[in-house]
Protein backbone atom coordinates (compact mmCIF):
# COMPACT_ATOMS: atom_id res chain seq x y z
CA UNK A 1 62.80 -101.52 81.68
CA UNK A 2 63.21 -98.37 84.21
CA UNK A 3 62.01 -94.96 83.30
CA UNK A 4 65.63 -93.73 84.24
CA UNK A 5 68.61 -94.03 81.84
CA UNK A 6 71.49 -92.80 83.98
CA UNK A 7 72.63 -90.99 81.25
CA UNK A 8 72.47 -87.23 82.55
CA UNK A 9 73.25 -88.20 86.04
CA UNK A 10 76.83 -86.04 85.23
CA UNK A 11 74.42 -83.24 84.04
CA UNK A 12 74.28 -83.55 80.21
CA UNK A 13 71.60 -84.76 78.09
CA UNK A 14 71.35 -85.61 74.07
CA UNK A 15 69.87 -84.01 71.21
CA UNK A 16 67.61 -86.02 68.44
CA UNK A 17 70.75 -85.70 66.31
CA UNK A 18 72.44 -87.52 69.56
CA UNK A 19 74.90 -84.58 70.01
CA UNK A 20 75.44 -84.33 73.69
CA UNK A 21 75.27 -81.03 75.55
CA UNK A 22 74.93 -79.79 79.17
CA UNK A 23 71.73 -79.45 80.38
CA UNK A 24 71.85 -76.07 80.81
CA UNK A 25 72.59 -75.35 77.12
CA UNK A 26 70.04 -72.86 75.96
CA UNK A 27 68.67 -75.16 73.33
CA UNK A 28 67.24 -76.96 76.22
CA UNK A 29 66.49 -73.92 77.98
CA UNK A 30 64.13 -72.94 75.31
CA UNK A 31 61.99 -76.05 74.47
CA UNK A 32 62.05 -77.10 78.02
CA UNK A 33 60.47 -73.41 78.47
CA UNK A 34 57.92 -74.51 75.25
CA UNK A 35 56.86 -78.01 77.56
CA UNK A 36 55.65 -75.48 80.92
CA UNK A 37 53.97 -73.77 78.58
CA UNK A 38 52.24 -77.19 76.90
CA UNK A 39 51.77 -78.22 80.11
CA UNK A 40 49.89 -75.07 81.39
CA UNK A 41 47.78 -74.97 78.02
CA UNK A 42 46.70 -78.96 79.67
CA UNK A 43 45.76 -77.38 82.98
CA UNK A 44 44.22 -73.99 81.26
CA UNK A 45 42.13 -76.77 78.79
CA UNK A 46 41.25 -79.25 81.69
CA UNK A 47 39.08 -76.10 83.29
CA UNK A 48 37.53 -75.31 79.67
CA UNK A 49 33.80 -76.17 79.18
CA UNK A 50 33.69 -74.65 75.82
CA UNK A 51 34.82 -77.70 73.00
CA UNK A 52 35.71 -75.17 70.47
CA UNK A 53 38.51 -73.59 72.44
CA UNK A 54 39.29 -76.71 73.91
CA UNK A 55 40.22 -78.06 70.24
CA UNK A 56 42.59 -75.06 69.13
CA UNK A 57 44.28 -75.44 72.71
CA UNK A 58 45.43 -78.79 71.55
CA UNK A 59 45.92 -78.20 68.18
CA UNK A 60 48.25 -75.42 70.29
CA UNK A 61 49.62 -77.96 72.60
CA UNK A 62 50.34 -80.12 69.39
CA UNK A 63 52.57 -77.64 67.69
CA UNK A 64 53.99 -76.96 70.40
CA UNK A 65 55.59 -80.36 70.34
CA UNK A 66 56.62 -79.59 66.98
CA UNK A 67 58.29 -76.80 68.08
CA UNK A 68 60.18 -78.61 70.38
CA UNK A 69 60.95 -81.05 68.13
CA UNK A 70 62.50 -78.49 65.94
CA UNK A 71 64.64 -77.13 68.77
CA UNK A 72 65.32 -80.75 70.43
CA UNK A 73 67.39 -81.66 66.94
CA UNK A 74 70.55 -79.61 68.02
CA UNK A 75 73.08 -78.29 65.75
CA UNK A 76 72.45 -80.86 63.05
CA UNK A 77 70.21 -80.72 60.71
CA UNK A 78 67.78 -83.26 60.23
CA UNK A 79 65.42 -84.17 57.38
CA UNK A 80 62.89 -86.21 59.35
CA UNK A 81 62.67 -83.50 62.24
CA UNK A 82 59.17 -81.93 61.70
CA UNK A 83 59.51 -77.90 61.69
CA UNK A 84 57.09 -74.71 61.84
CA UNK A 85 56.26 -73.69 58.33
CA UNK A 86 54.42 -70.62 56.52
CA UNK A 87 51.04 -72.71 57.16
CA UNK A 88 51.68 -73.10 61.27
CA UNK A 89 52.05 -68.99 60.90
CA UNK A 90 49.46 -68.43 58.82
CA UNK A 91 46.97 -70.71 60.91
CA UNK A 92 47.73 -69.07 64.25
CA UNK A 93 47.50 -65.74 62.89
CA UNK A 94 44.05 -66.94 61.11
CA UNK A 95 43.02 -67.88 64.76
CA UNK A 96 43.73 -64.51 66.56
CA UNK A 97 41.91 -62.54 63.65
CA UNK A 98 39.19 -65.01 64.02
CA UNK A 99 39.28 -63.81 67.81
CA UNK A 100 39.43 -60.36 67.45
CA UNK A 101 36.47 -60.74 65.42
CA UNK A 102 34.05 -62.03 68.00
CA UNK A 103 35.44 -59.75 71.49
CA UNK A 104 36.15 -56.29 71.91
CA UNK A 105 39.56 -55.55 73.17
CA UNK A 106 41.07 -54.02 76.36
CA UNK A 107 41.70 -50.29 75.25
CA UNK A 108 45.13 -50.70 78.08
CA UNK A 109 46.54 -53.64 80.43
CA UNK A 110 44.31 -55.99 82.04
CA UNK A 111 44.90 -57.40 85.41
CA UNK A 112 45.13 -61.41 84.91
CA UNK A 113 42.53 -63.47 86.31
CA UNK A 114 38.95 -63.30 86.06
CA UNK A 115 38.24 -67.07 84.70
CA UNK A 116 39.94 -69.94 85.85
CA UNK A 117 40.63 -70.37 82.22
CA UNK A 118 41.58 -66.97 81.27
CA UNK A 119 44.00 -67.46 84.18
CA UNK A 120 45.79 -70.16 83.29
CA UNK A 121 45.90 -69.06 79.24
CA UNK A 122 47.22 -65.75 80.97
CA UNK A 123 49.75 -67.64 82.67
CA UNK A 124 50.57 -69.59 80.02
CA UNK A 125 50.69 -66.07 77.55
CA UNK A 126 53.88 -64.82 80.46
CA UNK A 127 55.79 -68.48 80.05
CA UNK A 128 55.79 -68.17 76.21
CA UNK A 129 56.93 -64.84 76.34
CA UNK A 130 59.77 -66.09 78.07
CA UNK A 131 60.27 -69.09 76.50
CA UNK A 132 59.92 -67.13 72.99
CA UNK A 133 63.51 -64.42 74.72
CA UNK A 134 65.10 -67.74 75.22
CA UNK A 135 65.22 -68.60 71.51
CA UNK A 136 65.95 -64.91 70.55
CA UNK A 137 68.97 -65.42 72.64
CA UNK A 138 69.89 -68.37 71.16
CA UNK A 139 69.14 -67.22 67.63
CA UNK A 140 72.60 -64.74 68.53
CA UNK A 141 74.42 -68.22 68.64
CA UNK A 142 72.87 -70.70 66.42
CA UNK A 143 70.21 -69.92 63.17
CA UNK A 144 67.03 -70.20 63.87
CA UNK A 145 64.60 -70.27 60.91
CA UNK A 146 62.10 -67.02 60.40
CA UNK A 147 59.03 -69.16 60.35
CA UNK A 148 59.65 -70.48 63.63
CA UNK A 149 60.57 -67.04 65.57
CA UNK A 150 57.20 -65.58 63.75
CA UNK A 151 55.27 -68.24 65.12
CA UNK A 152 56.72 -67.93 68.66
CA UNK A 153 56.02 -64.39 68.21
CA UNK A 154 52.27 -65.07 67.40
CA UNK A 155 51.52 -68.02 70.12
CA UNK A 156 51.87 -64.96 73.29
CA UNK A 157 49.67 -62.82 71.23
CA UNK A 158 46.84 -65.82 70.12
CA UNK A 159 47.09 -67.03 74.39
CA UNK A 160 46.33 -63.19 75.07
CA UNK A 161 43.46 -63.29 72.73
CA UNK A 162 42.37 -66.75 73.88
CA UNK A 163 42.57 -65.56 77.33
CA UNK A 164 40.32 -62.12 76.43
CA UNK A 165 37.51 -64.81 75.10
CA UNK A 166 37.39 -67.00 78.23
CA UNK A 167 36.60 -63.56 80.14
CA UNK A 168 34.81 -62.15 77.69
CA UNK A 169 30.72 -62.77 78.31
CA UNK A 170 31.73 -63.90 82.18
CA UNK A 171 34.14 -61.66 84.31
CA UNK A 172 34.52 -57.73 83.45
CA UNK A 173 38.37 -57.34 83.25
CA UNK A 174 39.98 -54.95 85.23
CA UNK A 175 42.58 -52.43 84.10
CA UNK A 176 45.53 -51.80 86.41
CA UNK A 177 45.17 -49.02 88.59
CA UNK A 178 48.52 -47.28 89.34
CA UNK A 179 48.64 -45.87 92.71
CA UNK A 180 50.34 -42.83 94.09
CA UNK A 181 50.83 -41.83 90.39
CA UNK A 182 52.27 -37.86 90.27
CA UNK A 183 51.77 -37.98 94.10
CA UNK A 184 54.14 -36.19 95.71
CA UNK A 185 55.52 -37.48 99.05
């Protein structure tokens, strides 16, 4: 058995449902978007010390594959497909209010950086951000259910809050500074 299948060598590629699409169908756009952002939650939790935050990174990184899963199944609809529901919502926003609870917010911007971790959550915030415009495009196109844009919505918020607590007690976080502001030349 080979790891290749030969079967997007001409550029298209199958959903779960088996419908075939190009590869650059926004479908794929967006979940391949979801599986950089998986994979930077994996690099972001192999720097972790902290086993608490490691867990609800890979509870994270676990719906995230159920978010893919949702968009992988194409046009038709599937029964067996696993989807986000009320409770995936309800349990990410439960985890930023838990957050907010134990830090005390930026009052404006932070600079990224500071903790390798808080780094790599930040960088992981920017991807799902992007990832999440890709499926707002696509909702234009094709429906996209309201518990699964909600949760997109919450995961860049929860990463920024995730990303506040690894720099919390360690690194001071710096606010941009805007240079040259109401200068004249």
């Amino acid at each position: 058995m080979h790891i290749y299948t030969k079967g997007g060598d001409k550029g298209t590629t199958r959903f779960i449902s088996g419908e075939v699409v190009g590869k650059d169908d926004l479908r794929i756009e967006a979940y391949g978007t979801y599986d950089e952002v998986n994979s930077i939650l994996g690099v972001a939790k192999s720097h972790m010390n902290d086993k608490k935050v490691q867990e609800i990174v890979s509870k994270l990184q676990n719906d995230l594959f159920t978010v893919c899963a949702e968009l992988a199944q194409g046009t038709k609809e599937n029964q067996n497909i696993p989807i986000i529901t009320k409770k995936h919502v309800a349990e990410i926003e439960q985890l930023s209010d838990d957050i907010m609870n134990t830090i005390v917010l930026p009052k404006s911007f932070v600079v990224p950086g500071g903790t390798k971790e808080s780094a790599y959550l930040d960088y992981a915030r920017t991807i799902a951000r992007r990832a999440e415009r890709h499926v707002v495009r696509l909702s234009k196109n094709v429906e996209i259910r309201g518990e699964l844009l909600q949760y997109l919505n919450r995961l860049s918020d929860a990463l920024y809050l995730l990303a506040r607590l690894a720099n919390n007690e360690q690194v001071k976080e710096q606010q941009p500074i805007y240079r040259y502001l109401n200068e004249e030349e």
